[in-house]
PDB file of N, CA and C in Angstrom:
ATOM      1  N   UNK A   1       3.787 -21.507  13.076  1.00  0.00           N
ATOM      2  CA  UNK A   1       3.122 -20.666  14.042  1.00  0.00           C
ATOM      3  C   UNK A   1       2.455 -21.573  15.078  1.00  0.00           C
ATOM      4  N   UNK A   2       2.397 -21.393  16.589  1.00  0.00           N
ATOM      5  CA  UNK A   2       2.410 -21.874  17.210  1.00  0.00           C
ATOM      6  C   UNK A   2       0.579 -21.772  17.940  1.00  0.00           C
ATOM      7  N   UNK A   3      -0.057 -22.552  18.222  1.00  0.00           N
ATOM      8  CA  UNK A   3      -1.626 -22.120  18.903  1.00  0.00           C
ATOM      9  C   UNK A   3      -1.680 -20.937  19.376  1.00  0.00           C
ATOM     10  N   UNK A   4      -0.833 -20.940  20.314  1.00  0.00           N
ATOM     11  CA  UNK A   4      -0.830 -19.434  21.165  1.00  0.00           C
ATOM     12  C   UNK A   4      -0.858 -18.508  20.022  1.00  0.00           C
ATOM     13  N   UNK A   5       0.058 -18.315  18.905  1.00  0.00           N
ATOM     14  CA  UNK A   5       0.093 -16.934  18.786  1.00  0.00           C
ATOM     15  C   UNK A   5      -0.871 -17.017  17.074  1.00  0.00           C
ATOM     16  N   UNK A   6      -1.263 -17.715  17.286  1.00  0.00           N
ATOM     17  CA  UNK A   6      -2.497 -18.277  16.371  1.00  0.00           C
ATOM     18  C   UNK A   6      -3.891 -17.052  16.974  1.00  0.00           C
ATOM     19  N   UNK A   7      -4.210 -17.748  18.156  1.00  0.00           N
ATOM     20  CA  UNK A   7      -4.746 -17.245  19.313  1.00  0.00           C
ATOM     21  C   UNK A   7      -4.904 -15.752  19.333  1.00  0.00           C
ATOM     22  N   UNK A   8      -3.503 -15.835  19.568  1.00  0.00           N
ATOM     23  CA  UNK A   8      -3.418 -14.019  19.928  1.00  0.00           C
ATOM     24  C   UNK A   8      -3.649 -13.109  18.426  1.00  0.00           C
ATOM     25  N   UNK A   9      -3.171 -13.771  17.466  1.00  0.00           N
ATOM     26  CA  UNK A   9      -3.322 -13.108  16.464  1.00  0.00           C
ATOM     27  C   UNK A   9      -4.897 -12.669  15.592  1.00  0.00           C
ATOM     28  N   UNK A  10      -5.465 -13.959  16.214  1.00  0.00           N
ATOM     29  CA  UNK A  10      -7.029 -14.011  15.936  1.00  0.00           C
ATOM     30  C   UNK A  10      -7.928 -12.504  16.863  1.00  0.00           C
ATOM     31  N   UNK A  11      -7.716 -12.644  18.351  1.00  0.00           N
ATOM     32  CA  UNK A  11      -7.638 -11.519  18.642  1.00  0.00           C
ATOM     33  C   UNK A  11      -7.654 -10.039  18.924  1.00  0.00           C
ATOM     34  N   UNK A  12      -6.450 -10.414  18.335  1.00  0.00           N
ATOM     35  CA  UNK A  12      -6.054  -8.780  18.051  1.00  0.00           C
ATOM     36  C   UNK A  12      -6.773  -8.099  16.262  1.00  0.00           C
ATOM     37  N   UNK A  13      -7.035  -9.218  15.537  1.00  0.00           N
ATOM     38  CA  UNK A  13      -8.055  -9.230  14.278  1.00  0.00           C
ATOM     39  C   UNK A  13      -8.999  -8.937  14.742  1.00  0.00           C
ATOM     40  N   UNK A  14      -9.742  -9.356  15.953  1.00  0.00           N
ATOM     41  CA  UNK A  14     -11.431  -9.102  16.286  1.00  0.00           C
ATOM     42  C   UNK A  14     -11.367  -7.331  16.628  1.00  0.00           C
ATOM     43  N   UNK A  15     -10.479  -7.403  17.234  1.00  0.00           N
ATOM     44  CA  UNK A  15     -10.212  -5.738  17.511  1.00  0.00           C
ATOM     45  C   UNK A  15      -9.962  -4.825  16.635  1.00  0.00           C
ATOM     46  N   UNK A  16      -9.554  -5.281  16.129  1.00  0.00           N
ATOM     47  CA  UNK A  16      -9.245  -4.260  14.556  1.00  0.00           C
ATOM     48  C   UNK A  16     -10.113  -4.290  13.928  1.00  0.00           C
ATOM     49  N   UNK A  17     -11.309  -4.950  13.739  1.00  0.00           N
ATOM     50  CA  UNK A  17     -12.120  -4.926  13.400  1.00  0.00           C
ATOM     51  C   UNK A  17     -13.369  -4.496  14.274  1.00  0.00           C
ATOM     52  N   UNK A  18     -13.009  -4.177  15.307  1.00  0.00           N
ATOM     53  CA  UNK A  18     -14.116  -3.534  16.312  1.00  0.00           C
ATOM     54  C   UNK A  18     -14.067  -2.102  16.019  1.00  0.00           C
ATOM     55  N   UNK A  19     -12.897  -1.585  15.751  1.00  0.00           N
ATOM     56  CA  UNK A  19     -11.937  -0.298  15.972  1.00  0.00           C
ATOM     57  C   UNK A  19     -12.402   0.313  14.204  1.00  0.00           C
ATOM     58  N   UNK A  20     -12.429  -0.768  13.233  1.00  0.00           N
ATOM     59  CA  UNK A  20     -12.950  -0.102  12.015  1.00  0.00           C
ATOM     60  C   UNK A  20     -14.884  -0.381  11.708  1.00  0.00           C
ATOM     61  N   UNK A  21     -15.627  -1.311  12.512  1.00  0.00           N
ATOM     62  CA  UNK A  21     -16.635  -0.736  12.492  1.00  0.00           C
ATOM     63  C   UNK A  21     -17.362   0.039  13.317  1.00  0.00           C
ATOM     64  N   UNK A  22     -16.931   0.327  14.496  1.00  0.00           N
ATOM     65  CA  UNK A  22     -17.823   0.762  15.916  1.00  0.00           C
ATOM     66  C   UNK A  22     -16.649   1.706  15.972  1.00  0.00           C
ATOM     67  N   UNK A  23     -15.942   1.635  16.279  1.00  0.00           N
ATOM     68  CA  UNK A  23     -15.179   2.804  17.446  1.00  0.00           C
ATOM     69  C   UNK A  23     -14.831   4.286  16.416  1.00  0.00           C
ATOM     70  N   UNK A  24     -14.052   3.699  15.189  1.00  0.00           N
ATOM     71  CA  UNK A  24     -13.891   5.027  14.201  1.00  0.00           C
ATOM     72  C   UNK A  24     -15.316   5.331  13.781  1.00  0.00           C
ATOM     73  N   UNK A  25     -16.304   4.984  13.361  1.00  0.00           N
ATOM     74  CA  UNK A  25     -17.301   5.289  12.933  1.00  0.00           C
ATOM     75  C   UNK A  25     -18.399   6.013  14.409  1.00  0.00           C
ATOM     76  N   UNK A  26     -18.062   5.987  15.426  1.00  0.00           N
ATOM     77  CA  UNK A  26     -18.645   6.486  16.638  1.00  0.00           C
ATOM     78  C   UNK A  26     -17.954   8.422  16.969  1.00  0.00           C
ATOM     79  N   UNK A  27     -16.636   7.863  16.361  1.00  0.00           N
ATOM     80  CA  UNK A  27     -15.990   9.102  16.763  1.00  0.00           C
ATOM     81  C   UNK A  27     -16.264  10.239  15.458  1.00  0.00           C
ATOM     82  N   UNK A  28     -16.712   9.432  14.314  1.00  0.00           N
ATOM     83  CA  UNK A  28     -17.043  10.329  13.015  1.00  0.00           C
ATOM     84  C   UNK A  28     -18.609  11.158  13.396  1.00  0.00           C
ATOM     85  N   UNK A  29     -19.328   9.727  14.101  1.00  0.00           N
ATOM     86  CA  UNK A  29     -20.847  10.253  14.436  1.00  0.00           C
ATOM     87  C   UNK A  29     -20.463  11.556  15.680  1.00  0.00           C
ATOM     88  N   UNK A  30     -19.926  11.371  16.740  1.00  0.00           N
ATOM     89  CA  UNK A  30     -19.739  12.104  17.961  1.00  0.00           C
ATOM     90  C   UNK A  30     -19.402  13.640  17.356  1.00  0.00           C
ATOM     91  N   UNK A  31     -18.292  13.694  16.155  1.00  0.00           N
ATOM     92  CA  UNK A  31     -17.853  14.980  16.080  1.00  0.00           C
ATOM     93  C   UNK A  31     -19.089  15.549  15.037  1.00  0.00           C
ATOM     94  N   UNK A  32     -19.534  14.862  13.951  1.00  0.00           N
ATOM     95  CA  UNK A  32     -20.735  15.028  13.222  1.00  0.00           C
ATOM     96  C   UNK A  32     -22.037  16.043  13.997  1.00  0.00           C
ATOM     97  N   UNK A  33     -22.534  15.247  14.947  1.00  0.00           N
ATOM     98  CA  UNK A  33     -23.443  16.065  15.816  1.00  0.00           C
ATOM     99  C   UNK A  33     -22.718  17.036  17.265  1.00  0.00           C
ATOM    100  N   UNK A  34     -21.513  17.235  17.057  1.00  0.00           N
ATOM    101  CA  UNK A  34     -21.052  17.997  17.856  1.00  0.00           C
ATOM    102  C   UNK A  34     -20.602  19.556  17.703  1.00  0.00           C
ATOM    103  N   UNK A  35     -21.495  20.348  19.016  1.00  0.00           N
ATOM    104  CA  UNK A  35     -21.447  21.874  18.503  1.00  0.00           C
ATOM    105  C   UNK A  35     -20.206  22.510  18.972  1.00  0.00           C
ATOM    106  N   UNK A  36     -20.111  23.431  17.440  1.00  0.00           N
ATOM    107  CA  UNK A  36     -19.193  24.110  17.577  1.00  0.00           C
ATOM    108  C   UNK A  36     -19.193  25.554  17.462  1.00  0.00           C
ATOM    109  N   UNK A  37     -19.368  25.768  18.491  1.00  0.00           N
ATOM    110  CA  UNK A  37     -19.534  27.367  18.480  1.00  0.00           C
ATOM    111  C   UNK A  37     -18.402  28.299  18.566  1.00  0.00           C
ATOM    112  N   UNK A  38     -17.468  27.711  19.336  1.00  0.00           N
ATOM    113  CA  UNK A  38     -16.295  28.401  19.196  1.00  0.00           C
ATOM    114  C   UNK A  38     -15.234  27.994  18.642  1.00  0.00           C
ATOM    115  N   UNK A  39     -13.969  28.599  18.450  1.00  0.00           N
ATOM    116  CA  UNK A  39     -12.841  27.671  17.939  1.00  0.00           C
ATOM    117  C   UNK A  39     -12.254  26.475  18.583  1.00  0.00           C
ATOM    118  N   UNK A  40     -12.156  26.683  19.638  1.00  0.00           N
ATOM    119  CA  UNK A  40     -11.918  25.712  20.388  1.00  0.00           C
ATOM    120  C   UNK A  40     -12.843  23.994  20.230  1.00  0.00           C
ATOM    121  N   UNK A  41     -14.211  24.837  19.874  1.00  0.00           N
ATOM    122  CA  UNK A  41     -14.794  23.298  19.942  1.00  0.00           C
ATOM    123  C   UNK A  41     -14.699  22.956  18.804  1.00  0.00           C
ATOM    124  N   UNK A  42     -14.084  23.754  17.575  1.00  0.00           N
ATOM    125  CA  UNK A  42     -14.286  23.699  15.893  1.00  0.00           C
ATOM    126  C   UNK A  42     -12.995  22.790  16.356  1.00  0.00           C
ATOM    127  N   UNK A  43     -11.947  23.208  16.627  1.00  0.00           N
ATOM    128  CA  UNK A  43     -10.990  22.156  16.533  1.00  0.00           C
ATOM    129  C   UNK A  43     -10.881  20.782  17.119  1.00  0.00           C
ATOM    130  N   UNK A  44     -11.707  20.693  18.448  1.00  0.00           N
ATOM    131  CA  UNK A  44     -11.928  19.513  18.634  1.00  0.00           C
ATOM    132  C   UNK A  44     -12.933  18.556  17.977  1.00  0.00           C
ATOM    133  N   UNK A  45     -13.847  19.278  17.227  1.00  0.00           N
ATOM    134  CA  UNK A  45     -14.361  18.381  16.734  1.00  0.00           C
ATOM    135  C   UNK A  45     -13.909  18.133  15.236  1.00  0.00           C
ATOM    136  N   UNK A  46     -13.164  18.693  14.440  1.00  0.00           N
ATOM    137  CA  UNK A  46     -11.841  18.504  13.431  1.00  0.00           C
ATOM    138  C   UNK A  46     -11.079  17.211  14.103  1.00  0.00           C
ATOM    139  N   UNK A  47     -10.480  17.483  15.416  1.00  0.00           N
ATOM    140  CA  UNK A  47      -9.557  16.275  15.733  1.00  0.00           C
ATOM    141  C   UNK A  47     -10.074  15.345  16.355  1.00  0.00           C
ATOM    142  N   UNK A  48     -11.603  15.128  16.291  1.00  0.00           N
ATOM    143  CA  UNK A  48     -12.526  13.694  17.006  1.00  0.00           C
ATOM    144  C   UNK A  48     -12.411  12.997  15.352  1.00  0.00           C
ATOM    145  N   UNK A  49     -13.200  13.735  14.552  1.00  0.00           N
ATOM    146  CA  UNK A  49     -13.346  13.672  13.270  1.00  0.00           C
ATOM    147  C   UNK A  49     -11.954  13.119  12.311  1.00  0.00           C
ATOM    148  N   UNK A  50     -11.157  13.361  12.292  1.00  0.00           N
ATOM    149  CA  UNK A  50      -9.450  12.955  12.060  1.00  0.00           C
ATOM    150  C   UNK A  50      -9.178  11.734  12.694  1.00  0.00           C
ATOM    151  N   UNK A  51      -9.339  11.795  13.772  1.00  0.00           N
ATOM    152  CA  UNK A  51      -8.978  10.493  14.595  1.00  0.00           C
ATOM    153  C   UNK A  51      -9.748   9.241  14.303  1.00  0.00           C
ATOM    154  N   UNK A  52     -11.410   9.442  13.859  1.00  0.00           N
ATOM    155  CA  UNK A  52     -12.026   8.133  13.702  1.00  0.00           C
ATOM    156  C   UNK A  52     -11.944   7.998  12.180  1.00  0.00           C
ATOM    157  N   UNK A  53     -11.197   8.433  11.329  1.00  0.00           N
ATOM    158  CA  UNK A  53     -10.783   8.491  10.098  1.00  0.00           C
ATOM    159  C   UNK A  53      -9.797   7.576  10.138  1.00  0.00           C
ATOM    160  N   UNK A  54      -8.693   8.500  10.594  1.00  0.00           N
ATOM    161  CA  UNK A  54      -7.349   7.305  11.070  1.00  0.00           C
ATOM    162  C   UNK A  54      -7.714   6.278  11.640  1.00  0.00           C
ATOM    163  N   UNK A  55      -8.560   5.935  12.400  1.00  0.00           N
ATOM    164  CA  UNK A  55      -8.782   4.660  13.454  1.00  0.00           C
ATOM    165  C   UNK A  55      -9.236   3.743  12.248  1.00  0.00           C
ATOM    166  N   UNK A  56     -10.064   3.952  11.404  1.00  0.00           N
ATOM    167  CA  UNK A  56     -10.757   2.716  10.487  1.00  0.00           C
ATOM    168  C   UNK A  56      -9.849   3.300   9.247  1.00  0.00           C
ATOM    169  N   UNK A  57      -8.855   3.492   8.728  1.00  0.00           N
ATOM    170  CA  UNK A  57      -7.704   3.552   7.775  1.00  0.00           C
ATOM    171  C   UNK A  57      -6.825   2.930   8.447  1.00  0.00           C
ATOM    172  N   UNK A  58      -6.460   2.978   9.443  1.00  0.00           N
ATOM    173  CA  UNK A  58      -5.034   2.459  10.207  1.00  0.00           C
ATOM    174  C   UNK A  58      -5.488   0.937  10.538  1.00  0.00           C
ATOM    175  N   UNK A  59      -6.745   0.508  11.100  1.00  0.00           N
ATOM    176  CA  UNK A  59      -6.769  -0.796  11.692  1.00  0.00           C
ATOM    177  C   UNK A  59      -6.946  -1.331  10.469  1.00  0.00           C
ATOM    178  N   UNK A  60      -8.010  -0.721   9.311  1.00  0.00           N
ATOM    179  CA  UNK A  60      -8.604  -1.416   8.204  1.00  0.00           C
ATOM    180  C   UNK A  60      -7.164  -1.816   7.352  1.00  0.00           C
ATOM    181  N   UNK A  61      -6.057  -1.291   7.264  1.00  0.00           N
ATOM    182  CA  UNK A  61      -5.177  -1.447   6.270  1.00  0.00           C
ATOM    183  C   UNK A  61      -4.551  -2.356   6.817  1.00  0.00           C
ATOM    184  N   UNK A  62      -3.935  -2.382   8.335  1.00  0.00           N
ATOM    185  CA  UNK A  62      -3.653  -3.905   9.321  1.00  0.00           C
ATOM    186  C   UNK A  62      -4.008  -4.657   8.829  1.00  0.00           C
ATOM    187  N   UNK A  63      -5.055  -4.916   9.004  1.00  0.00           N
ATOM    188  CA  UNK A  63      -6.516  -5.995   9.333  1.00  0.00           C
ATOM    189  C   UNK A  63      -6.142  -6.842   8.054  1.00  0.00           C
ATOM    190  N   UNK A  64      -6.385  -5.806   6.767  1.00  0.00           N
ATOM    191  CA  UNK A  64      -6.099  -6.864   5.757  1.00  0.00           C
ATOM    192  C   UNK A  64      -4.320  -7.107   5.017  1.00  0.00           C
ATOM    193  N   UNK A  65      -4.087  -6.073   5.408  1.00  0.00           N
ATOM    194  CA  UNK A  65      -2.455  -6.580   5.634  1.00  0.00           C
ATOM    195  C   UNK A  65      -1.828  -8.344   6.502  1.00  0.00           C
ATOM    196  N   UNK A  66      -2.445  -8.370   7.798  1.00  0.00           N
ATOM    197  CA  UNK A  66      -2.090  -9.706   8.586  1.00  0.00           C
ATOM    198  C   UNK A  66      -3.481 -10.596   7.869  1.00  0.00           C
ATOM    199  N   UNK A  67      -4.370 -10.069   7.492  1.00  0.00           N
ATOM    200  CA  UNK A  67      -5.142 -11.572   7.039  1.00  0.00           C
ATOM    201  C   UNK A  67      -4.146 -12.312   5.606  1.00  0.00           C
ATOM    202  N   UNK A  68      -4.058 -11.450   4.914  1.00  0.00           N
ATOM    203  CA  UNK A  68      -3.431 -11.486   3.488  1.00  0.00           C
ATOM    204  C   UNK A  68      -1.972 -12.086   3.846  1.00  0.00           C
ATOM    205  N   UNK A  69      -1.181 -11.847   5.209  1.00  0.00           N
ATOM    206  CA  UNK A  69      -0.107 -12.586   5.403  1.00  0.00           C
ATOM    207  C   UNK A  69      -0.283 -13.891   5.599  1.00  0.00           C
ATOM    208  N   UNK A  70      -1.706 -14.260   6.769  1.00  0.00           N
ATOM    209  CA  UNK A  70      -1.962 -15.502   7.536  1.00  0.00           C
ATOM    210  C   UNK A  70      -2.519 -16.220   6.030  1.00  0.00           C
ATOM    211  N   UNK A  71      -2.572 -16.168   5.268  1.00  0.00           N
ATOM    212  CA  UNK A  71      -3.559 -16.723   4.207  1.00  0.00           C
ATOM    213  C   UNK A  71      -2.275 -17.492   3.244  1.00  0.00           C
ATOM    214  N   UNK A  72      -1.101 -16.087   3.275  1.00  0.00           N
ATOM    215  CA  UNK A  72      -0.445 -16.526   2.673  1.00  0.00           C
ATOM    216  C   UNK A  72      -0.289 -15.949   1.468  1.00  0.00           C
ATOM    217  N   UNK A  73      -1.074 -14.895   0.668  1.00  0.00           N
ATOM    218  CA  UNK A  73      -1.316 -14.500  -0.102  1.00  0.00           C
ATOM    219  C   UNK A  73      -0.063 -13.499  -0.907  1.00  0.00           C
TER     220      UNK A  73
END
């Protein structure tokens, strides 16, 4: 593996890890305190709520998927 994609791979790790502590956990808080009075907002805040679920399941399973490769493991 070459610096560069050493580099890039480091990265794109910091992000995935931005994405499973701040960004999915923002979108869990956002739909949490978000009113729903009608259906419309019941479902959007179902699919804010879904999405920052997936966001820290999807990056978190990456994350240690490519560390566990780079390691060698």
């Amino acid at each position: 593996m070459s610096p560069e994609d050493a580099n890039l791979i480091a990265k794109a790790q910091l992000i995935r890890l931005y994405d499973v502590f701040v960004i999915g956990p923002l979108m869990m808080y956002g739909a949490y305190h978000m009113n729903a009075y009608t259906p419309r907002q019941r479902v959007a805040r179902f699919l804010l709520a879904g999405a920052g679920i997936a966001t820290v399941l999807f990056n978190g399973r990456n994350y240690l998927m490519i560390d566990s490769l780079r390691r060698g493991d």
